[in-house]
Protein backbone atom coordinates (compact mmCIF):
# COMPACT_ATOMS: atom_id res chain seq x y z
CA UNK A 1 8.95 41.24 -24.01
CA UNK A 2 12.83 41.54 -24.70
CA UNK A 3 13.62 39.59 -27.80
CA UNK A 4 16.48 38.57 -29.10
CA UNK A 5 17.42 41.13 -31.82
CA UNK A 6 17.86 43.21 -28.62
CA UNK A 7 20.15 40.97 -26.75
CA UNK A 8 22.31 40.81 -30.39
CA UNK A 9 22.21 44.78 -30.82
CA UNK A 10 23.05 45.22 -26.89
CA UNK A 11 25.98 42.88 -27.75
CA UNK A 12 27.04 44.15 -30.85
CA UNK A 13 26.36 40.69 -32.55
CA UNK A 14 24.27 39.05 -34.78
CA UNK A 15 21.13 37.25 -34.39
CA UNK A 16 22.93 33.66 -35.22
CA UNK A 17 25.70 34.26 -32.74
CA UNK A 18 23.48 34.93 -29.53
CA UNK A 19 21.37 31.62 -30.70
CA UNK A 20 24.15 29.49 -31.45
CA UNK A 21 25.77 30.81 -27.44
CA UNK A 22 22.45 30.05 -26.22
CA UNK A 23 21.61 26.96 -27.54
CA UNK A 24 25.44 25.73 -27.84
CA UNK A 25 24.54 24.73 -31.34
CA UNK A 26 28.08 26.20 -32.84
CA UNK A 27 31.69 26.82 -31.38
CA UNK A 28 31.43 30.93 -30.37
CA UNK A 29 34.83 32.64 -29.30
CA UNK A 30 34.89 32.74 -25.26
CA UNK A 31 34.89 37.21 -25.76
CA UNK A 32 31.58 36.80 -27.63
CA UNK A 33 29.99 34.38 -25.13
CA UNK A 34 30.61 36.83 -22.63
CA UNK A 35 29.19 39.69 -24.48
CA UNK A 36 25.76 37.83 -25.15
CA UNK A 37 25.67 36.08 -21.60
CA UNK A 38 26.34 39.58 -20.03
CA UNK A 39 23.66 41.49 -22.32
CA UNK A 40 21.17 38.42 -21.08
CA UNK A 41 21.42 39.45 -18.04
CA UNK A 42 21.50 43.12 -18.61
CA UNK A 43 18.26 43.37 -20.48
CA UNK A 44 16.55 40.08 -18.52
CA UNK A 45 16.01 37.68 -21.91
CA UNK A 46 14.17 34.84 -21.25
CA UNK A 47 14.48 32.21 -23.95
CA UNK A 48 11.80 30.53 -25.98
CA UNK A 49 12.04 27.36 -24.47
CA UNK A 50 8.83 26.00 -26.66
CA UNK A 51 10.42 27.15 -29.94
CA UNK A 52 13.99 26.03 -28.67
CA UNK A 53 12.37 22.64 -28.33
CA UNK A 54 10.67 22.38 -31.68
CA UNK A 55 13.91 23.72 -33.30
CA UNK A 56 15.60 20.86 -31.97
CA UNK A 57 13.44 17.95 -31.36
CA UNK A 58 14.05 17.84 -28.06
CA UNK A 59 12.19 19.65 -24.62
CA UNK A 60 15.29 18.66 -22.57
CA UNK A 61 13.18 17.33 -20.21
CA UNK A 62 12.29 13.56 -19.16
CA UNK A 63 9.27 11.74 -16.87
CA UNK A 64 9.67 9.91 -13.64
CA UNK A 65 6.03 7.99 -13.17
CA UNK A 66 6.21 6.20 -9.80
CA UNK A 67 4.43 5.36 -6.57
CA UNK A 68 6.28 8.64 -4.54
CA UNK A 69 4.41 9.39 -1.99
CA UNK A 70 3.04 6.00 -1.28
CA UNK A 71 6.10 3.91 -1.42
CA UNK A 72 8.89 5.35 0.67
CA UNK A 73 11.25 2.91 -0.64
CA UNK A 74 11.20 4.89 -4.11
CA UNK A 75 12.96 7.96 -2.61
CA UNK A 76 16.41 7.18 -2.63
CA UNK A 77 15.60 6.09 -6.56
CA UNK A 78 14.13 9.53 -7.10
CA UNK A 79 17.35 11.07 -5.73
CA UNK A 80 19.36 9.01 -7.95
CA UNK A 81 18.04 9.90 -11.17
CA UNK A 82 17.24 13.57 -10.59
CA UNK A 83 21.01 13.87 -10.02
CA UNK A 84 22.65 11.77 -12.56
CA UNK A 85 19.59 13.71 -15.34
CA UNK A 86 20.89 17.09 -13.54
CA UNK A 87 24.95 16.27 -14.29
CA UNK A 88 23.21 16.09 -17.66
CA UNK A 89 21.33 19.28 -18.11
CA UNK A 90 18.22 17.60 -18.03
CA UNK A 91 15.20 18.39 -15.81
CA UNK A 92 13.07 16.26 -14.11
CA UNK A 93 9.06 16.10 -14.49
CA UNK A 94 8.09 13.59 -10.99
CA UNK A 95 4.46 12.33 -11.62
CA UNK A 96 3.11 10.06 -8.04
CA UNK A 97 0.93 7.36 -10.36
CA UNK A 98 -0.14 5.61 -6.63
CA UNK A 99 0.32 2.47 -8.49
CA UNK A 100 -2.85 2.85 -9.74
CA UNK A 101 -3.50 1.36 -13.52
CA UNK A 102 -5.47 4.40 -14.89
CA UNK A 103 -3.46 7.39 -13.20
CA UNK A 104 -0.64 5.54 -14.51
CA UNK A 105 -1.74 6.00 -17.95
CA UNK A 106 -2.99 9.29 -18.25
CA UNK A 107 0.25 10.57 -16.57
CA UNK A 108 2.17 8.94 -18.95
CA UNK A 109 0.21 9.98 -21.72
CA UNK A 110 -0.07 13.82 -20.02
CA UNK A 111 3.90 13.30 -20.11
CA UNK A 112 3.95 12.63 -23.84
CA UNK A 113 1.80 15.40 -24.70
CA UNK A 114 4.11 17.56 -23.03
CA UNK A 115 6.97 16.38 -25.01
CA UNK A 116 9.29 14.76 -22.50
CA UNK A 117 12.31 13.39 -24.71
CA UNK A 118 11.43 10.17 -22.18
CA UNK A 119 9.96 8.44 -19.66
CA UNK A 120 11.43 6.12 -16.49
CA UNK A 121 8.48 3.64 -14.89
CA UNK A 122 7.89 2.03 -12.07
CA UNK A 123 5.10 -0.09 -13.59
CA UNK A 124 1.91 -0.76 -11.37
CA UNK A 125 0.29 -4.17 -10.64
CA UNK A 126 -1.91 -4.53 -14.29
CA UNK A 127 0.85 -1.86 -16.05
CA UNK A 128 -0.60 -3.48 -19.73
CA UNK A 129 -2.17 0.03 -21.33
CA UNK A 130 0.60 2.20 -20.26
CA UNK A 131 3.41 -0.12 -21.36
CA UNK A 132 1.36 -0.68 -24.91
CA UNK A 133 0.50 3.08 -25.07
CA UNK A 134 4.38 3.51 -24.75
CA UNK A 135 5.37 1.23 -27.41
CA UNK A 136 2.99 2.99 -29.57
CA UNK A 137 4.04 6.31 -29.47
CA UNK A 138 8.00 4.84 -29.61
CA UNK A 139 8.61 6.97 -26.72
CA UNK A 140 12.19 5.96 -24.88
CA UNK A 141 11.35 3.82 -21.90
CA UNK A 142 12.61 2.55 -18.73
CA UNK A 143 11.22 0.55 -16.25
CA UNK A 144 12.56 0.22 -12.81
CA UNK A 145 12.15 -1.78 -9.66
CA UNK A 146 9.41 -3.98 -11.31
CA UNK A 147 10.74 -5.88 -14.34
CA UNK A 148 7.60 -6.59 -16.42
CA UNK A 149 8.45 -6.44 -19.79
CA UNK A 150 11.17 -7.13 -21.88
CA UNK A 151 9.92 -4.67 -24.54
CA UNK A 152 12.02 -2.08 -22.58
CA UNK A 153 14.85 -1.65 -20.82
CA UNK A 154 15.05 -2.39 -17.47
CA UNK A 155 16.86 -1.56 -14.10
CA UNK A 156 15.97 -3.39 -10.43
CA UNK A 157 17.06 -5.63 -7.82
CA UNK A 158 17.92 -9.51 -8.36
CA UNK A 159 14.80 -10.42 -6.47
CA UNK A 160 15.52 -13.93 -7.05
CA UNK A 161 19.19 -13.78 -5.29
CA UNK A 162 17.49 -11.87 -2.42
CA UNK A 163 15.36 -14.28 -1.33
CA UNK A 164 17.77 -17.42 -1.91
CA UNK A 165 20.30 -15.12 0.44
CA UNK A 166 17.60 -14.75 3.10
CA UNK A 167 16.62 -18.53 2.77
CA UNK A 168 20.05 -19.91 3.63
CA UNK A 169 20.24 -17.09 6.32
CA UNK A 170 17.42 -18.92 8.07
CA UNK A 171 18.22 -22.75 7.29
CA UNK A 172 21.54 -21.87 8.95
CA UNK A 173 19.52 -20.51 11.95
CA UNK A 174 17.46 -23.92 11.91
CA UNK A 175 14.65 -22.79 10.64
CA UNK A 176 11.87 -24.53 8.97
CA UNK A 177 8.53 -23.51 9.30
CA UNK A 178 9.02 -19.33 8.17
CA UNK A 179 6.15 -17.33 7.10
CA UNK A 180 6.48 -14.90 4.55
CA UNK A 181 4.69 -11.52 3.95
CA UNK A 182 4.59 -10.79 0.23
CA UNK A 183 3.73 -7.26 -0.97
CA UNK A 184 0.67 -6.03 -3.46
CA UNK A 185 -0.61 -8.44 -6.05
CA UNK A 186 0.63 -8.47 -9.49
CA UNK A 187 3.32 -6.35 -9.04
CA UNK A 188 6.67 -7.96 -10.66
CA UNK A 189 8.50 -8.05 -7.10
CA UNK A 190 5.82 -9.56 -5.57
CA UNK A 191 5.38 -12.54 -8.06
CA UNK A 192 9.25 -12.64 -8.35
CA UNK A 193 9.34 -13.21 -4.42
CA UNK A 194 6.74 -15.34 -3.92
CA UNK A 195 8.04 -17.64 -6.70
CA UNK A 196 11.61 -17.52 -5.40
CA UNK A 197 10.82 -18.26 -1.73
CA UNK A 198 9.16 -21.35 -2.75
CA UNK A 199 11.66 -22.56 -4.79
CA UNK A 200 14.72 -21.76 -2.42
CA UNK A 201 13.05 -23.36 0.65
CA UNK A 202 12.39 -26.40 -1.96
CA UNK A 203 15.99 -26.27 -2.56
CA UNK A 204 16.51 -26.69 1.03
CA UNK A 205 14.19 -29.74 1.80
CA UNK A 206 11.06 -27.91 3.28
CA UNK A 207 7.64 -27.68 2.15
CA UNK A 208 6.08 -24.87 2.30
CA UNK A 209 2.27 -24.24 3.05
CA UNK A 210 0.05 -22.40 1.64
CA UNK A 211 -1.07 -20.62 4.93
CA UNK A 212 2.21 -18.96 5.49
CA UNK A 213 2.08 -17.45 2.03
CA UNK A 214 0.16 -14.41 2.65
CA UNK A 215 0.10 -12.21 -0.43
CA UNK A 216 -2.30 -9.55 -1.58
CA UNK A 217 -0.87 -6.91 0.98
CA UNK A 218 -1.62 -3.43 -0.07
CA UNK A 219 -0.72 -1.73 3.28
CA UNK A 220 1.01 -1.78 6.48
CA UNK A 221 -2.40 -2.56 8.29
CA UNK A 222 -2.95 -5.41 5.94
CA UNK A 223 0.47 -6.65 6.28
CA UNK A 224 0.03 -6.33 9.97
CA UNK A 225 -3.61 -8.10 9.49
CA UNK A 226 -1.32 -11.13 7.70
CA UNK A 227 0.98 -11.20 10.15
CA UNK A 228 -1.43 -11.69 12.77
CA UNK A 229 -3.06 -14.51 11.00
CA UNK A 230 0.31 -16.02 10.94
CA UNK A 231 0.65 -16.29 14.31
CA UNK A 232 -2.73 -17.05 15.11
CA UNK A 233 -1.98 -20.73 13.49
CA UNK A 234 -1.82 -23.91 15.24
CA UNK A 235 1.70 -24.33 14.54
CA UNK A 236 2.80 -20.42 13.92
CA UNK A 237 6.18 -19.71 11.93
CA UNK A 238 9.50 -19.72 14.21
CA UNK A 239 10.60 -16.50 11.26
CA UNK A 240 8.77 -14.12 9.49
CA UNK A 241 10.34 -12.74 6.04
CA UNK A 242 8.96 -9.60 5.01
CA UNK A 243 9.38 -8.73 1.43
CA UNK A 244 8.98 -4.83 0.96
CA UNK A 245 9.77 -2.37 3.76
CA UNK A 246 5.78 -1.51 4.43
CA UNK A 247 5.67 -5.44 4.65
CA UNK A 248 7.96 -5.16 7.53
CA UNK A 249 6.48 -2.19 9.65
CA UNK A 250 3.55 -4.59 9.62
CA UNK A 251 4.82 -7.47 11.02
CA UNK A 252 6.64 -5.96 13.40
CA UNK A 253 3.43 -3.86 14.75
CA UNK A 254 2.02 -7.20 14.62
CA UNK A 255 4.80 -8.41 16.87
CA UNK A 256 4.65 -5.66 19.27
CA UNK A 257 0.53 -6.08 19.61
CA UNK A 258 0.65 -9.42 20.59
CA UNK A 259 4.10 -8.57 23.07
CA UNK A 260 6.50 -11.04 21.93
CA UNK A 261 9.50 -10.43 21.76
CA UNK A 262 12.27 -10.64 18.64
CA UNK A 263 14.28 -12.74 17.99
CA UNK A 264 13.68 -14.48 21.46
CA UNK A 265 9.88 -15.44 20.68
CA UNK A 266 10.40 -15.00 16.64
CA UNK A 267 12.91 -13.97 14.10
CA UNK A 268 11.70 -11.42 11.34
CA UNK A 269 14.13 -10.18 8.44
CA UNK A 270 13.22 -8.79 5.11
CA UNK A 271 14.12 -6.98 1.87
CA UNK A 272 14.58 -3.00 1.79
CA UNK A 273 16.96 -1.73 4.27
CA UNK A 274 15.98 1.87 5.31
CA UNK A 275 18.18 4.70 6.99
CA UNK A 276 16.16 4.23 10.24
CA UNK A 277 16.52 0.00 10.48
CA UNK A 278 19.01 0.43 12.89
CA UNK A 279 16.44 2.61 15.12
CA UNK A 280 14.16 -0.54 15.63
CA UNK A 281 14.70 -2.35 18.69
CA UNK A 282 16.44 -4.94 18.15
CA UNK A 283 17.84 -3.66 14.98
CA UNK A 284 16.51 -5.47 11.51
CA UNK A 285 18.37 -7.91 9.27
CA UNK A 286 17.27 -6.65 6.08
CA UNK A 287 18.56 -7.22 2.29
CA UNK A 288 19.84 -3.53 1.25
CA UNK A 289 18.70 -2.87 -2.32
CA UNK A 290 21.27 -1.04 -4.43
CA UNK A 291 18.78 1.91 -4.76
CA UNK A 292 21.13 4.81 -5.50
CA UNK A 293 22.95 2.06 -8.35
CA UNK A 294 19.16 1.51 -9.48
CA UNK A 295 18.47 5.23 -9.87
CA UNK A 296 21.67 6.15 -12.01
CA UNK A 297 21.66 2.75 -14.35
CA UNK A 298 17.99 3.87 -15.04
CA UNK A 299 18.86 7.63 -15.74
CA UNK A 300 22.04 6.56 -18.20
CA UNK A 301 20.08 3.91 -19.74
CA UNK A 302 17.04 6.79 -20.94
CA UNK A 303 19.42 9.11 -21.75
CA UNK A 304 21.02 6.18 -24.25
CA UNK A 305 17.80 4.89 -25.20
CA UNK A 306 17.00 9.02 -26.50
CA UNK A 307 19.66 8.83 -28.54
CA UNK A 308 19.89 5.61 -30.34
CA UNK A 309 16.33 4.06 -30.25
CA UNK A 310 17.80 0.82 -32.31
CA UNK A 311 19.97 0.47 -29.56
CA UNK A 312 19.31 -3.36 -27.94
CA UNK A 313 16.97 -3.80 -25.16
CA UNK A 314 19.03 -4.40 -21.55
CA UNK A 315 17.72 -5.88 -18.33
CA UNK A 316 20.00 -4.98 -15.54
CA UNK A 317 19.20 -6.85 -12.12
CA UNK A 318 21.70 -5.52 -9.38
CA UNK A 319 23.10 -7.22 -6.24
CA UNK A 320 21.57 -6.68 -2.80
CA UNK A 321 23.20 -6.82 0.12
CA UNK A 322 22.21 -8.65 3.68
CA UNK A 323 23.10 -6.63 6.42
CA UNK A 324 22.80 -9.01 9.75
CA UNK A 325 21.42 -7.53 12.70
CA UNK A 326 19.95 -9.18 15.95
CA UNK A 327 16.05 -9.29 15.10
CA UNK A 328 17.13 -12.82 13.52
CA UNK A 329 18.02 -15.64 15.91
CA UNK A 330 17.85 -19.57 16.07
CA UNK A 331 15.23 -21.17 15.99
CA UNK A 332 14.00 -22.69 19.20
């Protein structure tokens, strides 16, 4: 294995100057530099990343634990921070926890052991023994998307503004009686939704009933199940709000089953605007969620957090935006 005495004889430097080029620990004249970084190449030296990292206290590296296979809607965040980490020389370990309590926390503990300098989180439904494991081992935190604890810093969408925005969408439409299709239990969106429909449509002079709450929905067949049940009711909902984008492919397969047709039968409209909405027939009115914004406030708020750990704890909730398309009508 080249080492690198060799890459400092090859140069006709010392020892110090190759590790101070390589690990930009020291100002090196720009003729040096280009000695070492040529002989690098010349002989093939691969650096000692492990020793590297001890030296320094830091692996260079940082942990993405979140639903990525499962959740679609987490891609565009993925893109986000691998980028903005990237512009800062700082690779990115992706870990899919399938929002599942236990993966969760042995990847995050797997990431620990392997000496990330940090971890971003989309915390699952019961996140408790990850988030406490976290705190624990003072490792820099963020969550994103689900806002669940203030112990941390925090990045996501103003869930409660969403759903107010959607709610005055449909009064204005005349609508009264709107079911809504809420997405897994205990997750920090969901309860956030949930809490904010009923108090906007409150806000507005409605009641809302209990049977067109349907939460618990894990999947787009049980969101499709829900919707069903919706519209199997004695007096079904004139508009269906979907809150999560598998919410919507749901309803709207629910909708197609049972061949009515939107808006002109029912109005649907949601939260998570994807890049093939406008592909549905008619196209969706959907709340966009700032996900690229999301992505790079999480990624600059870790990369803060790993360098001042006193720093105070920030909960950023970004603006969505409704995009109005025809799959939301009056009501009849």
């Amino acid at each position: 294995m080249t080492t690198i005495s060799e890459v400092a004889k090859a140069a006709g430097v010392s020892v110090s100057t190759v590790s101070h080029v390589l690990n930009k620990t020291r100002y090196v004249s720009p003729e040096k530099v280009k000695l070492v970084l040529e002989s690098v190449e010349a002989i093939g030296y691969i650096p000692n990343t492990v020793a590297r990292s001890l030296k320094l206290s830091s692996t260079g590296t940082v942990g993405l634990a979140i639903s990525a296979i499962s959740n679609p809607y987490f891609s565009d965040i993925i893109c986000a921070i691998e980028t903005e980490c990237s512009k800062r020389g700082l690779i990115v370990f992706l870990c899919d926890t399938q929002d599942d309590p236990v993966r969760e926390l042995e990847l995050v503990q797997h990431l620990h052991q392997r000496r990330v300098d940090g971890i971003i989180l989309a915390p699952s439904g019961d996140p408790k023994k990850a988030l406490d494991y976290l705190i624990r081992s003072d490792l820099p935190c963020v969550l994103v998307d689900r806002l669940s604890d203030n112990r941390f810093d925090q990045v996501g969408t103003d869930n409660v503004a969403a759903i107010q925005t959607l709610v005055d969408h449909l009064v204005t439409l005349h609508h009264r009686r709107v079911g809504i299709i809420l997405g897994q239990p205990g997750f920090a969106t969901t309860v956030e939704r949930a809490k904010a429909f009923r108090a906007a449509m409150i806000e507005k002079g409605i009641e809302v009933e209990d049977n067109l709450i349907s939460d618990g929905n894990r999947s787009t067949a049980d969101a499709a199940a829900s919707t069903h049940r919706l519209l199997e009711l004695k007096e079904p909902p004139t508009a269906i709000l979907a809150s999560n984008n598998l919410a919507m492919i749901g309803a709207m397969r629910a909708i197609r089953e049972r061949k009515l047709r939107v808006p002109a039968d029912i109005s649907v409209l949601g939260i998570d605007d994807f890049e093939w909405a406008d592909y549905f027939e008619p196209r969706l009115t959907l709340m966009a969620q700032p996900c690229d914004e999301i992505g790079r406030k999480a990624a600059d708020l870790l990369i803060e957090r790993i360098g001042n750990k006193l720093r105070p704890r920030e909960t950023i909730r970004l603006s969505p935006v409704l995009r109005v398309r025809e799959s939301c009508g009056e009501a009849a």
